[in-house]
PDB file of N, CA and C in Angstrom:
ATOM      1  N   UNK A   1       0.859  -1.163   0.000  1.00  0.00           N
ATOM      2  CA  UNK A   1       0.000   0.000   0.000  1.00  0.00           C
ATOM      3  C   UNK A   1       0.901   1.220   0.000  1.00  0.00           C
ATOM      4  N   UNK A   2       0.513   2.076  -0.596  1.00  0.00           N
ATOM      5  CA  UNK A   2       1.260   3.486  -0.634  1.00  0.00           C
ATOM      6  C   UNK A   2       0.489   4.688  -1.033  1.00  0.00           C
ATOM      7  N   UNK A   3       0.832   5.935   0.353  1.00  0.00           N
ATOM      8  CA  UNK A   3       0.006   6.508  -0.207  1.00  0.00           C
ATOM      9  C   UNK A   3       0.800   7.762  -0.094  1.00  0.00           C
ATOM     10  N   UNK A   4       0.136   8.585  -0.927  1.00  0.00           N
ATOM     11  CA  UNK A   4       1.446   9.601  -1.515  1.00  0.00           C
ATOM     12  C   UNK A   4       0.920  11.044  -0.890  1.00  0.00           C
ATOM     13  N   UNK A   5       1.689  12.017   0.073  1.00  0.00           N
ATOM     14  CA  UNK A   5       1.222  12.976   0.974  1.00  0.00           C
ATOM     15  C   UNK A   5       1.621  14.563  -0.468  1.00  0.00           C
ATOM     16  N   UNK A   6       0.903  15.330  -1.001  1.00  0.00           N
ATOM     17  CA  UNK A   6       1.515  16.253  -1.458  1.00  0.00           C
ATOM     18  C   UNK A   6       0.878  17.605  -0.676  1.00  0.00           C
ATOM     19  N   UNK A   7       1.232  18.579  -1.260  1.00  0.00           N
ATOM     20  CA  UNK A   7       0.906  20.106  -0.420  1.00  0.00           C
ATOM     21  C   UNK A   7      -0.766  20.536  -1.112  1.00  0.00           C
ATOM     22  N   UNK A   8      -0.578  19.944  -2.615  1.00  0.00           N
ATOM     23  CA  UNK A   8      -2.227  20.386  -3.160  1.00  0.00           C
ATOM     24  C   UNK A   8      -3.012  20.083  -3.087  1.00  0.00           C
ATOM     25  N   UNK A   9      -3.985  20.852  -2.042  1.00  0.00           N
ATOM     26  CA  UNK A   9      -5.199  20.346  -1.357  1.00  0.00           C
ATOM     27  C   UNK A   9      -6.184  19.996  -2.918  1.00  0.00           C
ATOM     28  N   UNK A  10      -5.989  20.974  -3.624  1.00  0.00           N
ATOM     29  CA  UNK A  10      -6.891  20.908  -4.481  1.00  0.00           C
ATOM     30  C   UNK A  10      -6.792  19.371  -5.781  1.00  0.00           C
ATOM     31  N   UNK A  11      -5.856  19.077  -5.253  1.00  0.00           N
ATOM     32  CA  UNK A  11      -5.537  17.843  -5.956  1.00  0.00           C
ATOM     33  C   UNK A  11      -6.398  16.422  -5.785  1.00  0.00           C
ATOM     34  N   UNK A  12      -5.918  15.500  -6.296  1.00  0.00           N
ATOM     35  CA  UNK A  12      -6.356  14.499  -5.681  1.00  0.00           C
ATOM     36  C   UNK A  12      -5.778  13.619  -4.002  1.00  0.00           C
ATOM     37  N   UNK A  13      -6.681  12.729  -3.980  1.00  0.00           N
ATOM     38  CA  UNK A  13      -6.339  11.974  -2.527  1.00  0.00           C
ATOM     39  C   UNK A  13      -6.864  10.573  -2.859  1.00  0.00           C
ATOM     40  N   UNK A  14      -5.472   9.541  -3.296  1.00  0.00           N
ATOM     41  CA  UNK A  14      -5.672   8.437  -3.522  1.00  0.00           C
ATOM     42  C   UNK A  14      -4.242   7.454  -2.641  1.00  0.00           C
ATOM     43  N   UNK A  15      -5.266   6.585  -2.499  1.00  0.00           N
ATOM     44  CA  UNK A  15      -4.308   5.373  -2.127  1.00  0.00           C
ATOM     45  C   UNK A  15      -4.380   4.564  -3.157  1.00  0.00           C
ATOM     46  N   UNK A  16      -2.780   4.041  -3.238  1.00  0.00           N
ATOM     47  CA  UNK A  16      -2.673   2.730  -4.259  1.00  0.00           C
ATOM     48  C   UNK A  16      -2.036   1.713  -3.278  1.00  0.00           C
ATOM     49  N   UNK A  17      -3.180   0.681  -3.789  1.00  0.00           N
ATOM     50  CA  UNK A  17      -2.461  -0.768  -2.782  1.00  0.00           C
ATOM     51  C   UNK A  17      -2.459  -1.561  -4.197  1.00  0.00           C
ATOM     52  N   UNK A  18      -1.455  -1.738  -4.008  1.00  0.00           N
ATOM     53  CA  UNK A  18      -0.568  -3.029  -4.605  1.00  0.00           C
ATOM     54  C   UNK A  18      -0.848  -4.284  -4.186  1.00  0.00           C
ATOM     55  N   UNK A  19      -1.597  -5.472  -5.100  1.00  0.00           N
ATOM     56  CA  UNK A  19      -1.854  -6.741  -4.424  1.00  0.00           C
ATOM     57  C   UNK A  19      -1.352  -7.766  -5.093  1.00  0.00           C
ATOM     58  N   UNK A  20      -0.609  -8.713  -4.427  1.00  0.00           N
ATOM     59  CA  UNK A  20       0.142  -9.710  -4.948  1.00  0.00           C
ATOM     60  C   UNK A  20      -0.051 -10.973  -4.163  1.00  0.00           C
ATOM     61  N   UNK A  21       0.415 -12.171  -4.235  1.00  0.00           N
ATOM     62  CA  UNK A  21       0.256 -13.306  -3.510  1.00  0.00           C
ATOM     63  C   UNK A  21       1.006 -13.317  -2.198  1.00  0.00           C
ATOM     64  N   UNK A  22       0.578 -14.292  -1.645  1.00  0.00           N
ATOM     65  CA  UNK A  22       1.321 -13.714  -0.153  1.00  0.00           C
ATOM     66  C   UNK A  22       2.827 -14.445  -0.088  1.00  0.00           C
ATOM     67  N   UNK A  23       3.630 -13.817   0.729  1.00  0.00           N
ATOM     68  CA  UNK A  23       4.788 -13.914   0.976  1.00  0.00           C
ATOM     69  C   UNK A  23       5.503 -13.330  -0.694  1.00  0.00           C
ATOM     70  N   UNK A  24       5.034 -12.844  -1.510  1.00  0.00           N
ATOM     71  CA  UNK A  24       5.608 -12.043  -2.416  1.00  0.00           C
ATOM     72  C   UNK A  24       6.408 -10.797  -2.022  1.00  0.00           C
ATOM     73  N   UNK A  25       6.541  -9.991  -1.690  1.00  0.00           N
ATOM     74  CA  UNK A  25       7.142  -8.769  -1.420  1.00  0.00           C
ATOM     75  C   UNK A  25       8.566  -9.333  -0.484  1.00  0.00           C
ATOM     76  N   UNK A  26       9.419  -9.289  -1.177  1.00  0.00           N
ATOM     77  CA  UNK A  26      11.390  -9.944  -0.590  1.00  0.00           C
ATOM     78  C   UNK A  26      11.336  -8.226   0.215  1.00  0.00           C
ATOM     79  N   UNK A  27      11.322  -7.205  -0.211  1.00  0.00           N
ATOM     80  CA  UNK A  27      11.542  -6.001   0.347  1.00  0.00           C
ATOM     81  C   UNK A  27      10.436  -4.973  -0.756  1.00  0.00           C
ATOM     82  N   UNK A  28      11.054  -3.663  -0.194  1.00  0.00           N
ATOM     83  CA  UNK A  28       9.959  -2.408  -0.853  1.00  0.00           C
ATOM     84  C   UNK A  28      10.130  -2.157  -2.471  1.00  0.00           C
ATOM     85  N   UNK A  29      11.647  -2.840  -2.275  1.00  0.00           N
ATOM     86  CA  UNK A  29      11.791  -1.837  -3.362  1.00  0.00           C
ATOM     87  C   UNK A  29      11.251  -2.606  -4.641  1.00  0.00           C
ATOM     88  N   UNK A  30      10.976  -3.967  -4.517  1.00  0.00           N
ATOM     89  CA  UNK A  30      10.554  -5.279  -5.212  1.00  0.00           C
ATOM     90  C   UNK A  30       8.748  -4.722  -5.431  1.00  0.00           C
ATOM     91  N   UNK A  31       7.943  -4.012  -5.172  1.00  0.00           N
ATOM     92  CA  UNK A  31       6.932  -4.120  -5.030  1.00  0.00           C
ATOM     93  C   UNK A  31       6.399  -4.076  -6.349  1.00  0.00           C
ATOM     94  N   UNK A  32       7.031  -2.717  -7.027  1.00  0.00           N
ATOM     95  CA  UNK A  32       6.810  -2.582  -8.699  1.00  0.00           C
ATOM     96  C   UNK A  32       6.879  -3.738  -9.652  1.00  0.00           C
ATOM     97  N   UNK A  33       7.805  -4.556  -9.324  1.00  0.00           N
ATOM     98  CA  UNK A  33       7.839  -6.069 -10.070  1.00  0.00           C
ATOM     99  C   UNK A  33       7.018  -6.708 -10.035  1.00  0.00           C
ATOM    100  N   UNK A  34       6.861  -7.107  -8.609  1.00  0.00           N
ATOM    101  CA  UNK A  34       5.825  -8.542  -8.151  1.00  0.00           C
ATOM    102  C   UNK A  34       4.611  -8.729  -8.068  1.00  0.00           C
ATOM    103  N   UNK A  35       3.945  -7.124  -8.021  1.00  0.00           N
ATOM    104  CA  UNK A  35       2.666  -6.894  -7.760  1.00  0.00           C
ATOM    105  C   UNK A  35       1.671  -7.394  -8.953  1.00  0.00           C
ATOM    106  N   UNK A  36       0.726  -8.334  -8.359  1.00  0.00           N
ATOM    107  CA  UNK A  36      -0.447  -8.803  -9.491  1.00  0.00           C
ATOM    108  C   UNK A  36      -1.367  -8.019 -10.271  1.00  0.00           C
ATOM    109  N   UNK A  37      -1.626  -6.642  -8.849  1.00  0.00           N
ATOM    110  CA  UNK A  37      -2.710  -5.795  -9.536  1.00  0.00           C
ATOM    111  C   UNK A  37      -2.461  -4.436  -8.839  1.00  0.00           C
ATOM    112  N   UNK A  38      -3.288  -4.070  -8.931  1.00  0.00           N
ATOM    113  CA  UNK A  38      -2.869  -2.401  -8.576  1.00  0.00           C
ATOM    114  C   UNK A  38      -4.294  -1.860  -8.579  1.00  0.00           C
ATOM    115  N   UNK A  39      -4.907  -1.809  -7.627  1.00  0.00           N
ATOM    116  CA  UNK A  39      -5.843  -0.572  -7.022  1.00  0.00           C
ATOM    117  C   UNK A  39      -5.795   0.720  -6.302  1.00  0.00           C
ATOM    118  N   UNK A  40      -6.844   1.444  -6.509  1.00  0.00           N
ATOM    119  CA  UNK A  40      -7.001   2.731  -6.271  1.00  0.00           C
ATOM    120  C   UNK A  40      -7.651   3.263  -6.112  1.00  0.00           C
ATOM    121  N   UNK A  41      -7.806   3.811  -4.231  1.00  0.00           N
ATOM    122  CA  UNK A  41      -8.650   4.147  -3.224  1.00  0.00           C
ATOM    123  C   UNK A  41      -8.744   5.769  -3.667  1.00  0.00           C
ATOM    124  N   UNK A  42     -10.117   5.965  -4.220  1.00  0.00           N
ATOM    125  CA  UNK A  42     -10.057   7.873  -3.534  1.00  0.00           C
ATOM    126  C   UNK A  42     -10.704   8.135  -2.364  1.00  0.00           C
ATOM    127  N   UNK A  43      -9.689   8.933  -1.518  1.00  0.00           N
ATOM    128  CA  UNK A  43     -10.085   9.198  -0.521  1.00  0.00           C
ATOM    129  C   UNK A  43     -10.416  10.643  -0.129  1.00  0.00           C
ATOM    130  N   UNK A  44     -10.673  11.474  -0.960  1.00  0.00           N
ATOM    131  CA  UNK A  44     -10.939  12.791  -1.080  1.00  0.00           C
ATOM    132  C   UNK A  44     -12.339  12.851  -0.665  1.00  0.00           C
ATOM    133  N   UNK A  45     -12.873  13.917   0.322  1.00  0.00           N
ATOM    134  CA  UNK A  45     -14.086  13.961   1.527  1.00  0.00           C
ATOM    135  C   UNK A  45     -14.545  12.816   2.038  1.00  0.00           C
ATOM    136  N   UNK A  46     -13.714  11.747   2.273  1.00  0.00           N
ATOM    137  CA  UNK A  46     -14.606  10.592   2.940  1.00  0.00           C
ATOM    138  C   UNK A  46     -14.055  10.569   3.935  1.00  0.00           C
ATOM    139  N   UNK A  47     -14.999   9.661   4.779  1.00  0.00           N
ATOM    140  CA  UNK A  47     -15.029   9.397   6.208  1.00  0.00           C
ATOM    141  C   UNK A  47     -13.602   8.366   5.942  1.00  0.00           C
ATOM    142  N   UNK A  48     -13.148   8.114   7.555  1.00  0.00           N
ATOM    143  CA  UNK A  48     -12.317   6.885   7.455  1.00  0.00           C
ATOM    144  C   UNK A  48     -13.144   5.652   7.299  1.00  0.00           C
ATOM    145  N   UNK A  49     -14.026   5.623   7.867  1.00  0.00           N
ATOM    146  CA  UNK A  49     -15.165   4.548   7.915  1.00  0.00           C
ATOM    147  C   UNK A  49     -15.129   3.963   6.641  1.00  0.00           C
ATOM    148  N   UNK A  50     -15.475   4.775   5.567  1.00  0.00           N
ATOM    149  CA  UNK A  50     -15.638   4.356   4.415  1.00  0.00           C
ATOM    150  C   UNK A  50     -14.660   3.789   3.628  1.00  0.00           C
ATOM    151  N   UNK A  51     -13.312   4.549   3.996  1.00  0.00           N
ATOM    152  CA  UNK A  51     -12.265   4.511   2.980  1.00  0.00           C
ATOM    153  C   UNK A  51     -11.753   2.788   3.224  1.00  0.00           C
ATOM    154  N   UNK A  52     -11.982   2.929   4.842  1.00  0.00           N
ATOM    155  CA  UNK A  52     -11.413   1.342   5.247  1.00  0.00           C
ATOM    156  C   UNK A  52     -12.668   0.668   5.087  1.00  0.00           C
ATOM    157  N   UNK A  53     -13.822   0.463   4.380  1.00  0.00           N
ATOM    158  CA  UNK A  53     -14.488  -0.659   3.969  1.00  0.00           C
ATOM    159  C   UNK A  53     -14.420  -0.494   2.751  1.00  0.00           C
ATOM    160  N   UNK A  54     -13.875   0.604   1.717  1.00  0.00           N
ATOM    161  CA  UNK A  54     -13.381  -0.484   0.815  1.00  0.00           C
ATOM    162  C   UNK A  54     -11.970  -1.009   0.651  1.00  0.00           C
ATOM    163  N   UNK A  55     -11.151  -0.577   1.635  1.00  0.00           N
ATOM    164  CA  UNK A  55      -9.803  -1.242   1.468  1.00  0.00           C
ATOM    165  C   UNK A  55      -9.999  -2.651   1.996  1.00  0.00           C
ATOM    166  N   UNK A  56     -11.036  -2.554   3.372  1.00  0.00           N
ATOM    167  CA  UNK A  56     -11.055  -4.453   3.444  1.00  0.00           C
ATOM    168  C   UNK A  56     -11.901  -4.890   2.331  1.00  0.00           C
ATOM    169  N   UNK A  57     -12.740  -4.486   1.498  1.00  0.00           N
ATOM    170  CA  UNK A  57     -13.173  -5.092   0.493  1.00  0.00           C
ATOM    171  C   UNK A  57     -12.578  -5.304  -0.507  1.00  0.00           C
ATOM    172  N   UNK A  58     -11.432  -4.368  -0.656  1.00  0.00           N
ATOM    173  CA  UNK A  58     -10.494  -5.233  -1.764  1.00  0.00           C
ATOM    174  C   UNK A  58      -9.513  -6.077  -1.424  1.00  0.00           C
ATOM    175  N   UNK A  59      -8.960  -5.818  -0.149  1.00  0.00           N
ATOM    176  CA  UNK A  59      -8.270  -6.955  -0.105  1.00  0.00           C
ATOM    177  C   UNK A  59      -8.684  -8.128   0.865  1.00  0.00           C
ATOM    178  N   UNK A  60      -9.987  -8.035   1.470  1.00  0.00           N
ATOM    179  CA  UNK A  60     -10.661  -9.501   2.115  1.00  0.00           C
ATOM    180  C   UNK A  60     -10.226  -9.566   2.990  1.00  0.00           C
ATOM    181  N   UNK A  61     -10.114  -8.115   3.843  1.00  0.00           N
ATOM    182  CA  UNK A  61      -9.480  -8.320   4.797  1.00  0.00           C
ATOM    183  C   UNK A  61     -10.586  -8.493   6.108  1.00  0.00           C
ATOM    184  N   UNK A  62     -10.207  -8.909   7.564  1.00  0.00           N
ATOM    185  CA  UNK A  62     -11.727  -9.344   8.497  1.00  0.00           C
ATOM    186  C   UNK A  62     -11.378  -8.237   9.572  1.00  0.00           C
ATOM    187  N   UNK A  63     -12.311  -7.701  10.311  1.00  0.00           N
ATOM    188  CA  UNK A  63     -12.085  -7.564  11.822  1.00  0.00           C
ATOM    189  C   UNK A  63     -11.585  -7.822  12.155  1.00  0.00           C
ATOM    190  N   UNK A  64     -11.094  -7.852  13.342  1.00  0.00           N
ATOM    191  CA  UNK A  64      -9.901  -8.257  14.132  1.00  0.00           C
ATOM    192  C   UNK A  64     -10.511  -7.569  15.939  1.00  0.00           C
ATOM    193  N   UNK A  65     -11.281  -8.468  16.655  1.00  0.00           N
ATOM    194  CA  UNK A  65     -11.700  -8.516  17.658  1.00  0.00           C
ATOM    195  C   UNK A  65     -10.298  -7.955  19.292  1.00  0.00           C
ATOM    196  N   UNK A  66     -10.567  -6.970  19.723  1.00  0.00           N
ATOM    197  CA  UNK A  66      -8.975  -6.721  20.771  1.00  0.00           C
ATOM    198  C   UNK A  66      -9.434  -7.834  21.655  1.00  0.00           C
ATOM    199  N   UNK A  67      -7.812  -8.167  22.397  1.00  0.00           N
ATOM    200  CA  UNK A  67      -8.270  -9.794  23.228  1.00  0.00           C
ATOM    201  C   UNK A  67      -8.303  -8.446  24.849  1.00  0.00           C
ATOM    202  N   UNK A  68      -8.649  -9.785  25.499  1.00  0.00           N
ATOM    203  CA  UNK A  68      -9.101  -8.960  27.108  1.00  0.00           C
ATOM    204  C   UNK A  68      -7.661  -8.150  27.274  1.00  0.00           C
ATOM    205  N   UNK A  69      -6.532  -8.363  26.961  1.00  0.00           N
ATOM    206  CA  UNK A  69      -4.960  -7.147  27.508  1.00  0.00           C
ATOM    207  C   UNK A  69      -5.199  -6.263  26.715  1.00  0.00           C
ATOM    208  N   UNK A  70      -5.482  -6.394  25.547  1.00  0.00           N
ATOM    209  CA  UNK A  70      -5.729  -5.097  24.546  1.00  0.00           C
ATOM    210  C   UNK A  70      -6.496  -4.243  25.339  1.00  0.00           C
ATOM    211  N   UNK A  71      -8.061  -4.753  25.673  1.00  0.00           N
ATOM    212  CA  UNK A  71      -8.895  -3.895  26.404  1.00  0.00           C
ATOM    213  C   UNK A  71      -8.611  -3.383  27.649  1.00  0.00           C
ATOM    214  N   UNK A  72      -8.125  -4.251  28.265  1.00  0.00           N
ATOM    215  CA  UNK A  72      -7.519  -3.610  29.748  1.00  0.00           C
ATOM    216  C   UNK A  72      -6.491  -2.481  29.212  1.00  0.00           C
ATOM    217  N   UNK A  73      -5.819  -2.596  28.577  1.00  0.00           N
ATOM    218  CA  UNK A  73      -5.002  -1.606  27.875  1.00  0.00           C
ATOM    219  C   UNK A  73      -5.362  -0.344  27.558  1.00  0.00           C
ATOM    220  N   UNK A  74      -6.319  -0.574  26.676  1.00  0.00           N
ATOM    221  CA  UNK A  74      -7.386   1.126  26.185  1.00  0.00           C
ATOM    222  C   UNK A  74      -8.272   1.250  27.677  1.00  0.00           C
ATOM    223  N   UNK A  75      -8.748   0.616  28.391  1.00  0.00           N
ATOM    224  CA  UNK A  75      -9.459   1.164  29.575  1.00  0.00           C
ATOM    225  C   UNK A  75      -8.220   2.324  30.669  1.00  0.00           C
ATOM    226  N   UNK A  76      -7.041   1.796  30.970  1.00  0.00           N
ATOM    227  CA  UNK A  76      -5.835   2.342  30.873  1.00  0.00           C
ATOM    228  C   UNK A  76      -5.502   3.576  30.461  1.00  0.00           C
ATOM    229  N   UNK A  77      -5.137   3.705  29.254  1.00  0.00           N
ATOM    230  CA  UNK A  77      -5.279   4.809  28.336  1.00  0.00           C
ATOM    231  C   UNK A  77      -6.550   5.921  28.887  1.00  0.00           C
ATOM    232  N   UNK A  78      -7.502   5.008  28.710  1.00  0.00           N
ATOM    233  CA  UNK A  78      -8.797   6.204  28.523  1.00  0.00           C
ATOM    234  C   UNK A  78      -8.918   6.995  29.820  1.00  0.00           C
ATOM    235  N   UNK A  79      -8.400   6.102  31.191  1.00  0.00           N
ATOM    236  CA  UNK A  79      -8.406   6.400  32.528  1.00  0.00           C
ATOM    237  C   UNK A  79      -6.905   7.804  32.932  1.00  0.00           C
ATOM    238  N   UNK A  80      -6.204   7.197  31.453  1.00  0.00           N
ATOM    239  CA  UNK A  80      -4.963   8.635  31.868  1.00  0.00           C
ATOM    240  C   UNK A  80      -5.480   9.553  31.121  1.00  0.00           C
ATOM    241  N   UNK A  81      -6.035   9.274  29.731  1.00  0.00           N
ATOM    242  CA  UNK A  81      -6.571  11.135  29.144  1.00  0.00           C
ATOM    243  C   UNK A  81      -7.864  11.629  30.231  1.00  0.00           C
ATOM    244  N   UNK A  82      -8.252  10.710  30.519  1.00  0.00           N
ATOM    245  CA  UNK A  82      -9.332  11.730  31.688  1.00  0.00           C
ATOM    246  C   UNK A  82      -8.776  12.187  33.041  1.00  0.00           C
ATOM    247  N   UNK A  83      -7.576  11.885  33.272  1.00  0.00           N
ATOM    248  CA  UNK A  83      -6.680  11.948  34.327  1.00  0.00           C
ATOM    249  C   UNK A  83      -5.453  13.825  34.134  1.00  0.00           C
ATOM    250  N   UNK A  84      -5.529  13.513  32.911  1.00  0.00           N
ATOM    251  CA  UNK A  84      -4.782  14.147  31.838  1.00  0.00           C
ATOM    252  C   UNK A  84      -5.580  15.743  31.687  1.00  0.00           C
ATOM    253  N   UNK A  85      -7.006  15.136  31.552  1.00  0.00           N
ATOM    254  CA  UNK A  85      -7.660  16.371  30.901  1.00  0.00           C
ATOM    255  C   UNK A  85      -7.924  17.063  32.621  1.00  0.00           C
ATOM    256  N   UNK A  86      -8.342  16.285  33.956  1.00  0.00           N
ATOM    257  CA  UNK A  86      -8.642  17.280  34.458  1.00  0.00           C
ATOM    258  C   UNK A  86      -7.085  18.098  34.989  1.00  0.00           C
ATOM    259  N   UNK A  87      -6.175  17.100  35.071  1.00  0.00           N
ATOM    260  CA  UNK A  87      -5.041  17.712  35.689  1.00  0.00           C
ATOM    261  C   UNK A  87      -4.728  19.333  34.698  1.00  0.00           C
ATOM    262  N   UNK A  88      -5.158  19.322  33.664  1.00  0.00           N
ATOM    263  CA  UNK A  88      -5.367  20.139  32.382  1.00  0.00           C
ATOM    264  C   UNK A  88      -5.944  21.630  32.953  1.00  0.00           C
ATOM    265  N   UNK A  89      -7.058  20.771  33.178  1.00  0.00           N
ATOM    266  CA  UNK A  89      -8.197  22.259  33.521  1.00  0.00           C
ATOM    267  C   UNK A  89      -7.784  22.625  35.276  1.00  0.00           C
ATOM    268  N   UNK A  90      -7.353  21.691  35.882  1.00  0.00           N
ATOM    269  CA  UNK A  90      -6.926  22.031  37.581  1.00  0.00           C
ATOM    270  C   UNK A  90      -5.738  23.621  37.147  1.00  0.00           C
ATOM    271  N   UNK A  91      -4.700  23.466  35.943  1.00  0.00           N
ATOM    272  CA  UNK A  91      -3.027  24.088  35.781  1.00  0.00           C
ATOM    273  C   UNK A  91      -4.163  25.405  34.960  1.00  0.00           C
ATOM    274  N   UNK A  92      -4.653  24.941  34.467  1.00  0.00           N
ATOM    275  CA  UNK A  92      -5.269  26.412  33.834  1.00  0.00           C
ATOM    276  C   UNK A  92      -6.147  26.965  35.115  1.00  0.00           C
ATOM    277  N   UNK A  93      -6.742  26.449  35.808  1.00  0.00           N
ATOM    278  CA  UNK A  93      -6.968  27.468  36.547  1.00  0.00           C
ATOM    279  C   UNK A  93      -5.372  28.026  37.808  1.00  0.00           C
ATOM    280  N   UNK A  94      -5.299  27.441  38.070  1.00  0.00           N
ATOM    281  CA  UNK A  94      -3.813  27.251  38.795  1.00  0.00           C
ATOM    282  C   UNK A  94      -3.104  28.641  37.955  1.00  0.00           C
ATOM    283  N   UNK A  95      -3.325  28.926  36.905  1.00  0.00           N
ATOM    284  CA  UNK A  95      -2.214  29.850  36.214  1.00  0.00           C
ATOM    285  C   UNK A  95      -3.080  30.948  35.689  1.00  0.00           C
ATOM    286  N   UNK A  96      -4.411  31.420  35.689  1.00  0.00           N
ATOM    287  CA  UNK A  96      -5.351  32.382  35.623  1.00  0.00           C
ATOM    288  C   UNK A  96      -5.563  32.658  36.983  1.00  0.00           C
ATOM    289  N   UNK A  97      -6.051  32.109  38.328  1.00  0.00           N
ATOM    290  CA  UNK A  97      -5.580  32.730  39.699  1.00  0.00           C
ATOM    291  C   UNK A  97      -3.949  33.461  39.172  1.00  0.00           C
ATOM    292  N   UNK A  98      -2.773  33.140  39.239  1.00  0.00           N
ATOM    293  CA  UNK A  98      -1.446  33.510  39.210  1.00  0.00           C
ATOM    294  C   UNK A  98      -1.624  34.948  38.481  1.00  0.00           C
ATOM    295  N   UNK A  99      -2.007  34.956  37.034  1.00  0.00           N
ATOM    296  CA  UNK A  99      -2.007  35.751  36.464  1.00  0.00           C
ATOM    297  C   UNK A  99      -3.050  37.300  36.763  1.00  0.00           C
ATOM    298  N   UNK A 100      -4.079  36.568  37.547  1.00  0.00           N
ATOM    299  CA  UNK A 100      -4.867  37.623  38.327  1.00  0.00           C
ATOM    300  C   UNK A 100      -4.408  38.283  39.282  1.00  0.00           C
ATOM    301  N   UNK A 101      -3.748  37.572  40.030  1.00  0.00           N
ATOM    302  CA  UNK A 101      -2.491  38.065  41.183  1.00  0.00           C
ATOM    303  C   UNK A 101      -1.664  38.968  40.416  1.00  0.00           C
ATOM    304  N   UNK A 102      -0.872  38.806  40.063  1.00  0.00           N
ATOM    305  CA  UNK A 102      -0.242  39.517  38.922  1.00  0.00           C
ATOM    306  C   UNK A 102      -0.174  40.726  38.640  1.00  0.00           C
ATOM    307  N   UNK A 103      -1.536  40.944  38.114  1.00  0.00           N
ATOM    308  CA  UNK A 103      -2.423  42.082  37.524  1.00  0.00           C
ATOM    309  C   UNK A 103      -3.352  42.911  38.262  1.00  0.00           C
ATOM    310  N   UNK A 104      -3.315  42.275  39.509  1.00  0.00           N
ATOM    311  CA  UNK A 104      -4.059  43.392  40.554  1.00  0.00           C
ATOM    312  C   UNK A 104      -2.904  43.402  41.432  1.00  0.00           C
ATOM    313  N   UNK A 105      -1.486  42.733  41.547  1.00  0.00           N
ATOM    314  CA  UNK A 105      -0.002  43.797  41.847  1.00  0.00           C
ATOM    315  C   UNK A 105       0.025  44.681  41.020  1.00  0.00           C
ATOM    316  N   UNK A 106      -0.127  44.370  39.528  1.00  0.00           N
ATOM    317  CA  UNK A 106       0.607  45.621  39.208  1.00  0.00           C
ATOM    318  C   UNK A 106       0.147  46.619  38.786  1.00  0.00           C
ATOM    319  N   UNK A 107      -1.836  46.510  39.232  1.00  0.00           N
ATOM    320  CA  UNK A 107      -2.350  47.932  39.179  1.00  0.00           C
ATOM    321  C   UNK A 107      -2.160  48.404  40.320  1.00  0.00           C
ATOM    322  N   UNK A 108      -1.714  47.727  41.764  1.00  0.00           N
ATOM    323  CA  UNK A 108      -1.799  48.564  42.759  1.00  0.00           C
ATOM    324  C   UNK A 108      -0.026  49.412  42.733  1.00  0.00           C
ATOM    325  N   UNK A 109       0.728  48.755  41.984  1.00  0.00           N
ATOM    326  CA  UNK A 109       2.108  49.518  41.815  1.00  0.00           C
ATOM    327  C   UNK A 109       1.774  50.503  40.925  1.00  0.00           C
ATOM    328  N   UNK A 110       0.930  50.164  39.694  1.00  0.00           N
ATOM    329  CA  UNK A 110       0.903  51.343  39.063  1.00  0.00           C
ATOM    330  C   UNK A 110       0.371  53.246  40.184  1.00  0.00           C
ATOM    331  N   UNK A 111      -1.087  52.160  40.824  1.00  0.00           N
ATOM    332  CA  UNK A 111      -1.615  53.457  41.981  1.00  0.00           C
ATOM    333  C   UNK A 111      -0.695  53.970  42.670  1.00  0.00           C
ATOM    334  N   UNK A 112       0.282  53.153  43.159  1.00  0.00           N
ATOM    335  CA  UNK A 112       1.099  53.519  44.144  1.00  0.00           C
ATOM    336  C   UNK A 112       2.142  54.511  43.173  1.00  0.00           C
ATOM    337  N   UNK A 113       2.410  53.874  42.397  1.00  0.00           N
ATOM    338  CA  UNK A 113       3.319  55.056  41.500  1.00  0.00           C
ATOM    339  C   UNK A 113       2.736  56.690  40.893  1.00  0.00           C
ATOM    340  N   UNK A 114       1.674  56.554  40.790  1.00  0.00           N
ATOM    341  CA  UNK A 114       0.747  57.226  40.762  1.00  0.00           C
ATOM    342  C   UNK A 114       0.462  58.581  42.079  1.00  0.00           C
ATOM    343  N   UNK A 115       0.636  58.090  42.849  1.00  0.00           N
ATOM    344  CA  UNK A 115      -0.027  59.131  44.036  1.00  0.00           C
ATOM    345  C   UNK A 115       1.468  59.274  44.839  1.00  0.00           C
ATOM    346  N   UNK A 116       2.544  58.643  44.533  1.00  0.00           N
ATOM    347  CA  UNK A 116       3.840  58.946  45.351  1.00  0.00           C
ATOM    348  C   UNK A 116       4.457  60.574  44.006  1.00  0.00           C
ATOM    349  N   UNK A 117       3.763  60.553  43.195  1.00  0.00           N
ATOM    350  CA  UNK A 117       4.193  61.388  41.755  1.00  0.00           C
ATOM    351  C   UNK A 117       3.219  62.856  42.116  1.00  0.00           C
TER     352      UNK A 117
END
């Protein structure tokens, strides 16, 4: 499979997967040789959803069910970005108090500079 990144949005957006028999591909650079067929995904405004049902439809590819460590794994994960996000919003407030402090020092230096003048 290869898919080619350029700067022109206005261009196209395709994947080409290369399909050959299995254990064919010795390395990358072999792919142009060995390959049986050659398809080509547009992926220009589509969902991922879509783009990957027809890439498993061309190449027959199945689901793939996560086993119970996988899941304990993403439960994991999901338990540090929510861990993540409030420690997030705790430092933003943590640093808007600071910055309020701050700013009512340095209007009272400004007053004070002010009335010593």
């Amino acid at each position: 499979m290869e898919v080619d990144h350029t700067e022109d949005q206005a261009g196209p957006a395709t994947m080409r997967v290369l399909i050959a028999q299995a254990n064919a591909f010795k390395n990358q650079h072999d792919s142009e040789k060995i390959s049986d067929r050659e398809e080509v995904i547009d992926m220009k405004h589509r969902t991922d959803e879509a783009i990957l049902e027809d890439l498993t439809a061309l190449t027959g590819g199945q689901q793939v069910e996560p086993t119970e460590q996988e899941r304990d794994e993403l439960r994991t994960i999901e338990a540090q970005r929510m861990r993540s996000d409030r420690d997030r919003a705790l430092q933003a407030e943590v640093l808007a108090k600071r910055r309020r402090e701050q700013e009512i020092l340095e209007q009272a230096r400004q007053g004070a500079l002010m009335q010593a003048a």
